[in-house]
Every structure is written in C-alpha cells, then in structure tokens.
Protein backbone atom coordinates (compact mmCIF):
# COMPACT_ATOMS: atom_id res chain seq x y z
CA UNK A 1 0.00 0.00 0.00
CA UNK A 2 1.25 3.34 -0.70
CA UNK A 3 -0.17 6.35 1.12
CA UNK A 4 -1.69 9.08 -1.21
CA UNK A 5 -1.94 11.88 0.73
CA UNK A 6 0.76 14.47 1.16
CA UNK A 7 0.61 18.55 2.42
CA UNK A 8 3.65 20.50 1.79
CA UNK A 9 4.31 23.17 4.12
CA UNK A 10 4.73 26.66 1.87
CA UNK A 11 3.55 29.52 3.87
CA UNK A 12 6.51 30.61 5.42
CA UNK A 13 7.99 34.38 5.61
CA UNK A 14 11.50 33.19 4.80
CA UNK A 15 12.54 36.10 6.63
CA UNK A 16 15.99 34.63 7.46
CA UNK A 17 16.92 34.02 3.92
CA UNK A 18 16.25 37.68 3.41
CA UNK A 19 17.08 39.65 0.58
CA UNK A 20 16.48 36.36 -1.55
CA UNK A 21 13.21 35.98 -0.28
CA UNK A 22 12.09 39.83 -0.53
CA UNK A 23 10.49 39.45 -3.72
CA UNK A 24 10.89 35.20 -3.77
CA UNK A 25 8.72 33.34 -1.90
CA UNK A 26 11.60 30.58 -0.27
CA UNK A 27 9.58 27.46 -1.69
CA UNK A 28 10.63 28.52 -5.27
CA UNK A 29 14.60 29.21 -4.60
CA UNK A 30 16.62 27.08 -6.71
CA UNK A 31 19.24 24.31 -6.01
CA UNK A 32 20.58 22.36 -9.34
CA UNK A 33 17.51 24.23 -11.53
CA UNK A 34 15.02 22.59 -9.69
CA UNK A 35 12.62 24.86 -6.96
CA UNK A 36 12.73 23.39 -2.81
CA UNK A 37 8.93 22.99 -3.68
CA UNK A 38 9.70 21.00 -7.25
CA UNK A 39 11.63 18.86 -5.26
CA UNK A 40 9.13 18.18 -2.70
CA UNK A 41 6.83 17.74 -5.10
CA UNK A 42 8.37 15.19 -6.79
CA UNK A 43 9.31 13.35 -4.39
CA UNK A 44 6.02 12.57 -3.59
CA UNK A 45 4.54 12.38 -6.86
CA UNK A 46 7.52 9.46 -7.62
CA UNK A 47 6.43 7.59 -4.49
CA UNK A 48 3.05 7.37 -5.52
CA UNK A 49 1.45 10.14 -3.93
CA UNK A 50 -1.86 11.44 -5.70
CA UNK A 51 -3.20 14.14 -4.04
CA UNK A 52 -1.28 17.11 -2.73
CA UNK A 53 -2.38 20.00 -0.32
CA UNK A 54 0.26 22.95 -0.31
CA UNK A 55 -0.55 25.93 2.21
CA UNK A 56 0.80 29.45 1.47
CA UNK A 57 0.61 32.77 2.59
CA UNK A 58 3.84 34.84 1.97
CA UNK A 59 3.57 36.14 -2.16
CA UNK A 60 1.39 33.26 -2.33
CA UNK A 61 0.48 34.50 -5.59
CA UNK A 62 3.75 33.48 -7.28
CA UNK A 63 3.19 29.75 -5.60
CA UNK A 64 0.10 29.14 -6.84
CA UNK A 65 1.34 30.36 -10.75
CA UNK A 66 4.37 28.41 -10.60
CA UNK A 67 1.88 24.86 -9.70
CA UNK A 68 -0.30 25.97 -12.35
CA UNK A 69 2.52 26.33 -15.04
CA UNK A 70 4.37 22.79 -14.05
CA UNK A 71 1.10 20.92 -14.80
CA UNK A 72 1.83 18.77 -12.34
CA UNK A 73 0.71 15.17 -13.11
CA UNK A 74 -0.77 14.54 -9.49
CA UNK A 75 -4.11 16.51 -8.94
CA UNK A 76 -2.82 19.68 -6.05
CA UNK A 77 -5.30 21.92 -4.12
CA UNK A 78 -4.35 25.11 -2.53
CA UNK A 79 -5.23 25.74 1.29
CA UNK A 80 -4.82 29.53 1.54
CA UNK A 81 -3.67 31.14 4.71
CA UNK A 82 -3.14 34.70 3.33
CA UNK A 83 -5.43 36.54 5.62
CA UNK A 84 -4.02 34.58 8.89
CA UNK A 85 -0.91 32.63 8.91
CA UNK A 86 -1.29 28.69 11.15
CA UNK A 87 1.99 27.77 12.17
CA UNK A 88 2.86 23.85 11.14
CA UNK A 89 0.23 22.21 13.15
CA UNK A 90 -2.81 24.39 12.34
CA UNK A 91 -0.99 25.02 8.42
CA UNK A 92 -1.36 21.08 8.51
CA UNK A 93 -4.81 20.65 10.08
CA UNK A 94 -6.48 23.11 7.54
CA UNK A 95 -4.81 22.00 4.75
CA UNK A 96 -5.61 18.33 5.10
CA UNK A 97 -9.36 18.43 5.83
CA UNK A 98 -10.24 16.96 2.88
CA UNK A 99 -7.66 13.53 3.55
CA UNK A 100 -10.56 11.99 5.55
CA UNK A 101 -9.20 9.38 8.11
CA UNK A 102 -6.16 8.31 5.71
CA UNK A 103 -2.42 8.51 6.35
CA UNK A 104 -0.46 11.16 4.82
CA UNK A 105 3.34 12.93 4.37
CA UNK A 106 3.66 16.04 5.59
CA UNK A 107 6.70 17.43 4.12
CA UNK A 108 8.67 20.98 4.93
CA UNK A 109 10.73 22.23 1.22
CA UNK A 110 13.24 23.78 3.40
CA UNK A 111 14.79 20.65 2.76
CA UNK A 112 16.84 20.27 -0.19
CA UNK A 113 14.99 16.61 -1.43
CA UNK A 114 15.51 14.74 -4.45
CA UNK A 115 15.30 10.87 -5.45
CA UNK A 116 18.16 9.64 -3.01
CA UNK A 117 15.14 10.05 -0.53
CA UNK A 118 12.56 7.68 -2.05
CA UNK A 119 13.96 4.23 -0.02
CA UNK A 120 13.66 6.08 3.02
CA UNK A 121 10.14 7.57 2.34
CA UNK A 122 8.86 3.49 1.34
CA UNK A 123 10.73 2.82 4.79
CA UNK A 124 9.39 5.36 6.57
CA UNK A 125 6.00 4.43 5.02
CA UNK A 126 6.40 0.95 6.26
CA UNK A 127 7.01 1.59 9.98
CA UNK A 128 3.96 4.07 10.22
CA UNK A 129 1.51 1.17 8.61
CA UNK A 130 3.29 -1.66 10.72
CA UNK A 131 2.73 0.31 14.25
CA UNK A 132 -0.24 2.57 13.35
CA UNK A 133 1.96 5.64 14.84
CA UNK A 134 3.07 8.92 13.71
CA UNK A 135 6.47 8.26 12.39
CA UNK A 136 9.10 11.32 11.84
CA UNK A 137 12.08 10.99 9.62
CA UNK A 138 15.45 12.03 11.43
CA UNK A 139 18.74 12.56 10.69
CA UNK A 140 22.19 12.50 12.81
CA UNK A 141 23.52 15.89 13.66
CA UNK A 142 27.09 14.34 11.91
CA UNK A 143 25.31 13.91 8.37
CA UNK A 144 24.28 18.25 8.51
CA UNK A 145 25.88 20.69 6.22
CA UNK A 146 25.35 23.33 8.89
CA UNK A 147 27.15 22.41 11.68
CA UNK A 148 25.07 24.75 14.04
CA UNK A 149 21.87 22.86 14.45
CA UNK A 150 21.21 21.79 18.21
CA UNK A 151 19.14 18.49 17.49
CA UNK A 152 15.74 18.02 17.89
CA UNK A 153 15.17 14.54 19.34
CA UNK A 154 16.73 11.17 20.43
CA UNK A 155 16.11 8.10 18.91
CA UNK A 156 16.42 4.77 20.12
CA UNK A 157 14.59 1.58 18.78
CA UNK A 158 12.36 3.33 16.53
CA UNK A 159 10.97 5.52 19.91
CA UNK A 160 11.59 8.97 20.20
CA UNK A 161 12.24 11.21 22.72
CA UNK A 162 13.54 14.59 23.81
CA UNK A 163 15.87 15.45 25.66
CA UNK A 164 18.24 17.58 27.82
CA UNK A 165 20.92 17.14 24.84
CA UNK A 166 19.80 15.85 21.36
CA UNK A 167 21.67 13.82 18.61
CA UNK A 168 19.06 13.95 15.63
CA UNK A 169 17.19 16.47 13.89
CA UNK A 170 13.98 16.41 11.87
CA UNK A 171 14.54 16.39 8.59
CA UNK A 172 11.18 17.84 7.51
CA UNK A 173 9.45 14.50 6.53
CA UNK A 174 6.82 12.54 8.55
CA UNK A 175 3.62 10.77 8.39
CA UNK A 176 0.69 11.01 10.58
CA UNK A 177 -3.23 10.86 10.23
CA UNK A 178 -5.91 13.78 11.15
CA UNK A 179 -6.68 11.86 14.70
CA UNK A 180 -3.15 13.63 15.97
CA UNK A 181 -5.88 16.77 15.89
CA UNK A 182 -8.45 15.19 18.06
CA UNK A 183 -7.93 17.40 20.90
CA UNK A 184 -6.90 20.22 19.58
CA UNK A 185 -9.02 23.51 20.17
CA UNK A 186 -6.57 26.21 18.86
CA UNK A 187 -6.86 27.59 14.83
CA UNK A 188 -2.64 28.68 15.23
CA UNK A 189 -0.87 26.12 16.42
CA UNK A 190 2.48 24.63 15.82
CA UNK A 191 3.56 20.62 15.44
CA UNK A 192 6.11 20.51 18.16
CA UNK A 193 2.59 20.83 20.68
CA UNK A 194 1.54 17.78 18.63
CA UNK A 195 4.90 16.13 19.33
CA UNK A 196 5.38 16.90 22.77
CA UNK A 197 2.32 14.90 23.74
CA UNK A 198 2.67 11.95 21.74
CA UNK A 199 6.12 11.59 22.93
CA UNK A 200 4.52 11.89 26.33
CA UNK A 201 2.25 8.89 25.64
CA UNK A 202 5.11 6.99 24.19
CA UNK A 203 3.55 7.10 20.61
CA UNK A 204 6.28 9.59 18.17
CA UNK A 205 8.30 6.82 16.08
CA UNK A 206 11.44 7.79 14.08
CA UNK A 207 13.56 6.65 11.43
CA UNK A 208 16.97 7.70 10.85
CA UNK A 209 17.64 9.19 7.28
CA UNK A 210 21.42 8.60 5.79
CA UNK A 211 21.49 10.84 3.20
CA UNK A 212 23.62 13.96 3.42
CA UNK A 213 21.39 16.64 4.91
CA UNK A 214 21.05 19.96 2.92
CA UNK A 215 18.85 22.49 4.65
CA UNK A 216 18.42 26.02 3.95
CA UNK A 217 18.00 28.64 6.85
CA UNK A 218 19.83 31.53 6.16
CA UNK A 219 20.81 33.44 2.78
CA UNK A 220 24.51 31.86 3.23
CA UNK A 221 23.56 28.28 3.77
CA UNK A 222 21.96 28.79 0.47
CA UNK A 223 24.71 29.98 -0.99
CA UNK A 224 27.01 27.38 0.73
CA UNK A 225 24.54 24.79 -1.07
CA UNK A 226 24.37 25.87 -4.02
CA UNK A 227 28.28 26.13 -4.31
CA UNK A 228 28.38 22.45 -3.11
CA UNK A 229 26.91 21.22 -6.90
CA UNK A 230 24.49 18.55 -5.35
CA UNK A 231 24.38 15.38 -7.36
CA UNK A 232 20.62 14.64 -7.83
C-alpha cells in the first residue's frame, strides 16, 4: 500500500533568507535548476502520492502560478492562509481536511529533497503502517551541512524522545493521520505541541535518514549549497 496523501508546508515568511526571499517566496529558490517545492513535489509524486495540499501565505500569488505552469501530473489543491498565517500544526490541520481518516506525508521544502530520498520515504512508510503511529524521519547531527543545528530529538529503537541534549534532527518528513488533531481547540498552532504529547504517551516513532542533509536557513547556507553542486 502506498499512502496518497501528502501537504507540503509553503507559507513561510523566509525572513531569514532575506534579501532572496524579498520578492521570492523561499519554496521557489533554486538548487541544481530545480525549486525546494519541485523537489518536494516530486518526491512525492515518484512515491506514488496522488493528491497534494500545499498551504501558502507569503507572495502566495507566485506559488500558486508556478503549480499551475508545471502541470503537475498529481491533482494539487491550494489551502490559503493569506489573511491569517497557522503555524505547522494548524498550516497542517487546515490544509488536510479533505484527507478523511487516511495517512499522509507532511513534508517541509526547506529541505533540499531529491530521489536519493525515495527508499527512506517506502521505509518510513512501512514503519507508520506496521505500528499505526506517527512516524518522523530524522537525521544524525554528523550527516548536517550546517554544523550549528542543536538536534531536535533522540532516537532509540524506533521511539523517540527529547531530551536535555539531542543527537538527531527532523529532517522535515513525517507521516501522521488527522486523529493527531483530536484534541486540539486552537486555529494557530504549531507541530512541536503535537509532538510533545505523543512523545509523552510513548507514541512519536522515528527513522533515521542517511542521506547527506542539505537544509536552507539563512541566505549563506543557500549559498554554501548551491556552491556544493548537489548530485541529484
């Protein structure tokens, strides 16, 4: 079974890659010709993916021409935030109303993705149908371009957990259903609230990425990728 659902988060202000992102929304900078949303777009679409939500707010305008010029071949919908902006959870709970009770990605572009991510999306797939869980793909602080992140979580036996000092970060990839939601009375919201409880009831599972992990955050990372000349 491959899930069919997938919501890209593109509403972001990008206000730390400033001046790129005066006049560009982030989602369409380029790495290798290719746009962080293209990229997370395919991705999907070559897993098997057939429906994609993308949420925008910042020059959303530019977002939703760019989708409609790529003629995507995987039907998208647009869940427009341009009046009030939802942080990840609520971005993510709006944008996936119409998923029903089905699994689906969620999936950040601030990640430079390409094909060398497809094994680990099938694996990642695999774990979430196995255990029925909300499963987050990681990545060890060691495998970062930018030396500077902190970490987000631990991971140990497919269980995650936070702590005082952390050795993985999320990559921006993870799978859940609409029932993380259930309690959830706020419209602005972000994931990590999500998070934090289920790794309070023991229920966040993780897999650890091995690809090389390219993600932009400031105007120089960018330009530190780019100079890199990424293989896709």
């Amino acid at each position: 079974m491959n899930i069919k659902y997938g919501m890209i988060l593109a509403a972001g202000l990008g206000k730390r890659m400033q001046p790129l992102t005066l006049k560009t929304p982030k989602p369409l900078l380029e790495i290798n010709n290719y746009t962080l949303l293209e990229r997370a777009i395919n991705l999907l679409i070559s897993h098997g993916v057939q429906e994609i939500s993308i949420n925008v707010h910042y020059l959303s305008d530019q977002i939703k021409s760019f989708i409609n010029r790529k003629k995507f071949k995987v039907k998208i919908t647009i869940s427009n935030e341009e009046n009030l902006l939802l942080d990840t959870g609520g971005g993510v709970h709006k944008g996936t109303q119409n998923f029903g009770d089905n699994p689906f990605f969620v999936i950040n572009p601030d990640t430079v993705w390409s094909k060398h991510y497809l094994a680990e999306l099938k694996s990642l797939e695999a774990i979430y149908l196995k255990n029925n869980k909300p499963t987050l793909l990681l990545v060890n602080k060691k495998l970062s371009v930018d030396p500077y992140f902190k970490g987000d979580f631990n991971l140990n036996n497919e269980k995650i957990s936070k702590d005082s000092e952390n050795q993985f970060i999320f990559t921006g990839l993870q799978i859940i259903n609409r029932s993380v939601f259930a309690n959830e009375k706020s419209e602005v919201f972000s994931l990590n609230k999500v998070w934090n409880k289920l790794i309070k009831d023991k229920n966040l599972l993780g897999l650890e990425s091995n690809q090389k992990f390219y993600h932009l955050n400031t105007s120089d990372m960018y330009r530190k990728i780019q100079s890199l000349n990424i293989i896709d």
